[in-house]
Protein backbone atom coordinates (compact mmCIF):
# COMPACT_ATOMS: atom_id res chain seq x y z
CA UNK A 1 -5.60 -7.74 8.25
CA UNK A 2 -5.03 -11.35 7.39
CA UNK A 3 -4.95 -12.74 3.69
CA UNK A 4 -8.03 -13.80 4.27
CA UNK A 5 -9.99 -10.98 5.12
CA UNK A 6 -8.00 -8.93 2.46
CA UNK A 7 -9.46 -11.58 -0.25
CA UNK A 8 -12.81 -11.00 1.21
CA UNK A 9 -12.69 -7.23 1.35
CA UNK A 10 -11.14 -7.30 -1.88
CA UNK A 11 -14.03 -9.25 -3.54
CA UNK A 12 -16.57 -7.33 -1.58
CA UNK A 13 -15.89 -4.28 -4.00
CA UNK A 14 -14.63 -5.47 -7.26
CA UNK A 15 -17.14 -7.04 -10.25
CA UNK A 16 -15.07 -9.74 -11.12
CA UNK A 17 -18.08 -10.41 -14.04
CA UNK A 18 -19.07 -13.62 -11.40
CA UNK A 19 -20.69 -11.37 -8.55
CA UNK A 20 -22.99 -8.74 -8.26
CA UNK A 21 -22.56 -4.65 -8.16
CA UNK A 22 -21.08 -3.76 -5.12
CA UNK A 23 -20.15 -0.99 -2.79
CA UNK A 24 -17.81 1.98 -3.09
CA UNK A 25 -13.57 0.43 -3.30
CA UNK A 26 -13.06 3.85 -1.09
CA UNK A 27 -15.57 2.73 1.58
CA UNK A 28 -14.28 -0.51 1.97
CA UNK A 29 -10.63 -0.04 2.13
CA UNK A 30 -11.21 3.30 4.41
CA UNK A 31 -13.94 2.39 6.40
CA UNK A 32 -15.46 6.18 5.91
CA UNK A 33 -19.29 6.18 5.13
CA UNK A 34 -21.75 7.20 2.81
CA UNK A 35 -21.91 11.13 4.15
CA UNK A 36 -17.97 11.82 3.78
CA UNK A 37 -18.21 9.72 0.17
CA UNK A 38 -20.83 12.61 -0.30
CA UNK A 39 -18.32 15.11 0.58
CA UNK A 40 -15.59 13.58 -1.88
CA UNK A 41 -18.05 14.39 -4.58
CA UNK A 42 -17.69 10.77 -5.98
CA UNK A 43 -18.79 7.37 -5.40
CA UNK A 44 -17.46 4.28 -6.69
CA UNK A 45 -20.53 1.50 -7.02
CA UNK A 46 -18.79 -0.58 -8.58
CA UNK A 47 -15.39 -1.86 -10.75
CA UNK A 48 -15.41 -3.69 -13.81
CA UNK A 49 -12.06 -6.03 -13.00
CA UNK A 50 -11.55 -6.96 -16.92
CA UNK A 51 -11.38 -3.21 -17.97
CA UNK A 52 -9.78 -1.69 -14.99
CA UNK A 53 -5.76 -1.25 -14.57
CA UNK A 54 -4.49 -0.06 -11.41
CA UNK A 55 -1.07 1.82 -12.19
CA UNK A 56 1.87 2.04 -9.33
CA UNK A 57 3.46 5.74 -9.87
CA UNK A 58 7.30 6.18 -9.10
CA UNK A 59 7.41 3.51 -5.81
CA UNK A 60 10.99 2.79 -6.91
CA UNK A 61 13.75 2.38 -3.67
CA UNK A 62 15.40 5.71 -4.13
CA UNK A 63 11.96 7.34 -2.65
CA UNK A 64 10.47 4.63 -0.38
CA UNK A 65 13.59 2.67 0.64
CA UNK A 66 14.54 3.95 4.05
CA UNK A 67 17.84 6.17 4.23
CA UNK A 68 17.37 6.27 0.09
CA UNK A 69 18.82 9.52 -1.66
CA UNK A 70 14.79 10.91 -2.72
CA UNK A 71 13.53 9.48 0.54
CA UNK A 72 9.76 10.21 0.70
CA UNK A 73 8.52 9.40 4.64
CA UNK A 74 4.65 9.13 3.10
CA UNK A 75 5.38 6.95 -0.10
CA UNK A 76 7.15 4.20 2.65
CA UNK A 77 3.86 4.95 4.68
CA UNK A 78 1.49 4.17 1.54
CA UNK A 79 3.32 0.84 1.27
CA UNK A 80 0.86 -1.27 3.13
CA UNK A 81 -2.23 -0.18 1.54
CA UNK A 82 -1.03 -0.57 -1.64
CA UNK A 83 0.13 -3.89 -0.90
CA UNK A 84 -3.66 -4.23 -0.18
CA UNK A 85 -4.33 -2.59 -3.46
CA UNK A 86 -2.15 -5.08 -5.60
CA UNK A 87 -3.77 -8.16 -3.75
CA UNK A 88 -7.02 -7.52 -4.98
CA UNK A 89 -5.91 -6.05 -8.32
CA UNK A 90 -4.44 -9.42 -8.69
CA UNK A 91 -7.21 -11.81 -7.51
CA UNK A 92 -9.53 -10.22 -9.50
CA UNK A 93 -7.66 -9.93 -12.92
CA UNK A 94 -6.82 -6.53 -12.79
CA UNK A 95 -4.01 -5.13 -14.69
CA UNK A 96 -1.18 -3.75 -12.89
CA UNK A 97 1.11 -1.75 -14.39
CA UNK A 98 4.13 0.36 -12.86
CA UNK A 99 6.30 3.31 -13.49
CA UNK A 100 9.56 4.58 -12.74
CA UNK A 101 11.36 8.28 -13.22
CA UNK A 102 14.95 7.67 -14.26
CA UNK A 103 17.79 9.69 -16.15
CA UNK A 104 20.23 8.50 -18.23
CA UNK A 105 23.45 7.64 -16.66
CA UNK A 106 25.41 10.87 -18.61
CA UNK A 107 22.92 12.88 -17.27
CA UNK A 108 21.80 14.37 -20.60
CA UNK A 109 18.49 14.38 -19.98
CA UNK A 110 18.10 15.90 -16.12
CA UNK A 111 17.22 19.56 -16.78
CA UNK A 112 15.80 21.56 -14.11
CA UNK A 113 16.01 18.60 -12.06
CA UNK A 114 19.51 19.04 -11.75
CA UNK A 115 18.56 22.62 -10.39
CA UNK A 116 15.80 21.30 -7.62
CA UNK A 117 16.96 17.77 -6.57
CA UNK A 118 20.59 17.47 -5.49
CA UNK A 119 20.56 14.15 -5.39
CA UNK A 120 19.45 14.52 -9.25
CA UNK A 121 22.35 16.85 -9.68
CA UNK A 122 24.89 14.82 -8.13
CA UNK A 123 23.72 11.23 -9.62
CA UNK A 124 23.37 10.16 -6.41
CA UNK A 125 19.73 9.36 -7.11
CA UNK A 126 17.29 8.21 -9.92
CA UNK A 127 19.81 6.90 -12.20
CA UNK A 128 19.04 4.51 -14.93
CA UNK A 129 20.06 1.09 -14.71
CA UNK A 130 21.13 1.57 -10.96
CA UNK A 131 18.97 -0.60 -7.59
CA UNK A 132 17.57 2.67 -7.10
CA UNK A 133 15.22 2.54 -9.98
CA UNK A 134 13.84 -0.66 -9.13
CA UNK A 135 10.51 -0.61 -7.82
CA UNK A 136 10.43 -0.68 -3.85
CA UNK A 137 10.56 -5.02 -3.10
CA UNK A 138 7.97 -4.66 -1.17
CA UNK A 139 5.62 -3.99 -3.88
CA UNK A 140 7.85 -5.93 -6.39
CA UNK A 141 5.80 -6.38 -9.73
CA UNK A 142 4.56 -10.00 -10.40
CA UNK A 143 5.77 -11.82 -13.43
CA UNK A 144 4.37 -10.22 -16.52
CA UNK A 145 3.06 -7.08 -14.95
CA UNK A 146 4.35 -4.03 -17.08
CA UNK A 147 7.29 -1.68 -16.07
CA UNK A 148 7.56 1.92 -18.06
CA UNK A 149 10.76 3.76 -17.05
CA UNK A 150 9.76 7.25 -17.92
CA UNK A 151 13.19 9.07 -18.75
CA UNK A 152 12.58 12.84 -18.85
């Protein structure tokens, strides 16, 4: 999809306050139609781009960066769709805001992660103040978009 037709599909859905209501954000950026919406038990008619925030959950290198210590196969496979996502969240004067799950460099506040995630255990992954914690560059936050670290 070129910029161009992202911008398009992107305005096609969103209520930017300058257009009129439009069709469901899942139809357009799926392509599925008005029977499977059905089936999802929802349907999005329309977003208000002022009041809406779209918020980026944990896409941080040490889970989407290839060969990374938490590697998750389907968070580097959501990549270009969120991409997608962040275009028209940003056209349209969306909020973005992201989020990251790190623990302290001593390791004080790990837990049962410790216990589940080796790499955890180890500090070999999803240590504060390390590259790994950085959000994926890929989907890089624009200047003044919001980072939370969430320590546990």
């Amino acid at each position: 999809m070129t910029a161009q037709s992202t911008s398009l599909a992107c305005h096609n859905v969103v209520n930017t306050g300058r257009s009129r209501p439009m069709p469901s954000m899942y139809q357009a950026n799926q392509g599925t139609d008005e029977e499977e919406q059905t089936k999802l038990g929802y349907k999005v008619t329309e977003i208000d781009a002022p009041r809406t925030a779209v918020i980026v959950v944990d896409m941080e290198n040490d889970f989407v960066a290839e060969g990374a210590p938490m590697e998750s196969a389907q968070a580097r496979e959501a990549v270009p769709n969120m991409q997608k996502t962040l275009a028209c969240a940003r056209e349209t004067g969306m909020k973005v805001i992201y989020t990251t799950h790190a623990h302290r460099e001593d390791g004080c506040d790990v837990g049962r992660f410790a216990d589940l995630y080796p790499p955890i255990a180890t500090k070999a992954g999803l240590v504060d103040g390390t590259a790994g914690v950085e959000i994926y560059p890929a989907l890089a936050p624009a200047p003044g978009e919001v980072v939370v670290k969430r320590h546990r």
